[in-house]
Protein backbone atom coordinates (compact mmCIF):
# COMPACT_ATOMS: atom_id res chain seq x y z
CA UNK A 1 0.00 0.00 0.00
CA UNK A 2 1.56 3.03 -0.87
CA UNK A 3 2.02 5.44 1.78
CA UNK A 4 3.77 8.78 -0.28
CA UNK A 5 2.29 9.44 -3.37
CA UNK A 6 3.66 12.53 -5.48
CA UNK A 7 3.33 14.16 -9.14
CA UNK A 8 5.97 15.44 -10.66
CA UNK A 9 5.98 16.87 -14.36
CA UNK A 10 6.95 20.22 -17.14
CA UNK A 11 4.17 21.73 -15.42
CA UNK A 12 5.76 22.59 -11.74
CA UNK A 13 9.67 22.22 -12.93
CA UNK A 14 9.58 18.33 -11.90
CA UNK A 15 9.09 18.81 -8.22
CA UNK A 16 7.22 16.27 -6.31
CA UNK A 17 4.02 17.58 -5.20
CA UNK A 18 1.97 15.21 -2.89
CA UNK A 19 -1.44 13.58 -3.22
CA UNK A 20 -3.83 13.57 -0.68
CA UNK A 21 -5.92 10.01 -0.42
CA UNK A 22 -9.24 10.66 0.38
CA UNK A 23 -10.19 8.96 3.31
CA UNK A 24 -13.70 7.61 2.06
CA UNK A 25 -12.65 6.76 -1.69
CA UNK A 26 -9.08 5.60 -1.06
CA UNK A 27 -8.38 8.01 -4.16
CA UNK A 28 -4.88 9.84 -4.60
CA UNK A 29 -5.82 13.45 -5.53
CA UNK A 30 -4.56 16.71 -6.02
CA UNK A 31 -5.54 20.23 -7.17
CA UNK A 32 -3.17 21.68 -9.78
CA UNK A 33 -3.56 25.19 -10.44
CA UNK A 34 -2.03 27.59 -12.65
CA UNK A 35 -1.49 25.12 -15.54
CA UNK A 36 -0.39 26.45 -18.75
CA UNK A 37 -3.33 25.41 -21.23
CA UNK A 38 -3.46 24.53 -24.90
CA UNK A 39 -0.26 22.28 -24.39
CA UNK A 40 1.04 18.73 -23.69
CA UNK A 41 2.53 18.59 -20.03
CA UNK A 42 4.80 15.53 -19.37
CA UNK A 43 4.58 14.24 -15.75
CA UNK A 44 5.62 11.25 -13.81
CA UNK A 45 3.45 9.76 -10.83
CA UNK A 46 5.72 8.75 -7.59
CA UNK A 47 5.04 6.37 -5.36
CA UNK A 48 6.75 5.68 -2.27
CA UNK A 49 9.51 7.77 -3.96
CA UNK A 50 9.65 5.95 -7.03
CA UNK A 51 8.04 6.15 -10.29
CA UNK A 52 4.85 3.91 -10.95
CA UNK A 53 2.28 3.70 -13.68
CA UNK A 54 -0.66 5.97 -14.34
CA UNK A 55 -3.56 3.89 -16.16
CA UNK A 56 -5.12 7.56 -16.83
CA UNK A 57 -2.42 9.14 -18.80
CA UNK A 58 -3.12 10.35 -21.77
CA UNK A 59 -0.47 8.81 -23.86
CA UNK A 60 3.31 8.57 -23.24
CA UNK A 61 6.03 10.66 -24.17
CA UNK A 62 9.86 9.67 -25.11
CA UNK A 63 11.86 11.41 -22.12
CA UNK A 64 13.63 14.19 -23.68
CA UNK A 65 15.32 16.41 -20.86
CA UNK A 66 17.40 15.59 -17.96
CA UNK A 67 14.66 15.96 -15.41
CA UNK A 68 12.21 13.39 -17.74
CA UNK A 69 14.93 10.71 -18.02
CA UNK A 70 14.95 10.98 -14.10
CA UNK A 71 11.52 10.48 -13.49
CA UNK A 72 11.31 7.74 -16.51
CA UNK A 73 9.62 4.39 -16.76
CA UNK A 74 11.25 1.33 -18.59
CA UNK A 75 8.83 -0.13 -21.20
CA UNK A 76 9.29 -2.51 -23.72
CA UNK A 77 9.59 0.22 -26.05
CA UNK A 78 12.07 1.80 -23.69
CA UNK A 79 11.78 4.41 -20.96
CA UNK A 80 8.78 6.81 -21.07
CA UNK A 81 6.88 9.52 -19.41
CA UNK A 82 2.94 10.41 -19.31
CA UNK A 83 1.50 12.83 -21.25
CA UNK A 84 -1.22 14.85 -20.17
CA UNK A 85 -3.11 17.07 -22.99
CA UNK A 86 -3.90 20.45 -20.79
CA UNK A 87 -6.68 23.01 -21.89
CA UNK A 88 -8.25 25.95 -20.63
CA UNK A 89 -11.31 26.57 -19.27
C-alpha cells in the first residue's frame, strides 16, 4: 500500500508535489492550479519515492530532458513519461 504518493511533471519544474488520499474513496488526488493550457505537459506519478504507472495518462512521451529521463519508466519500447493534454477553461 503506498504510503507517499507525489506528481511530478513540465508543469511545476519536476518537483514532487503530494497527493492527498481521500479517506472515504481511497483516491490519490490533487488540485493543480495555474497550468499552462493549450499544451502537452509531461509528468511522472511517484510512489513511495519511485516512479509507478498511471492507467489515466493520456499517452506517453519519449523522455527528452534531464529531469524526464529521471523520473522515466522502462517499457518494452524503452523508458517513457505520461503525457497529459492540458486546456483551458
Amino acid at each position: 500500500m503506498p504510503v507517499r504518493v507525489e506528481v511530478a511533471g513540465s508543469f511545476n519544474g519536476w518537483q514532487p508535489a503530494a497527493l492527498k488520499r481521500d479517506r472515504v474513496s481511497g483516491v490519490w488526488q490533487a488540485a493543480l492550479h495555474d497550468l499552462q493550457g493549450n499544451r502537452t505537459h509531461t509528468y511522472m506519478i511517484l510512489v513511495n519515492g519511485r516512479p509507478a504507472p498511471d492507467k489515466h495518462a493520456d499517452g506517453l512521451a519519449i523522455p527528452h530532458t534531464d529531469e524526464e529521463k529521471a523520473h522515466a519508466l522502462t517499457t518494452a519500447r524503452g523508458p517513457r513519461v505520461f503525457m497529459l493534454s492540458s486546456q483551458t477553461k
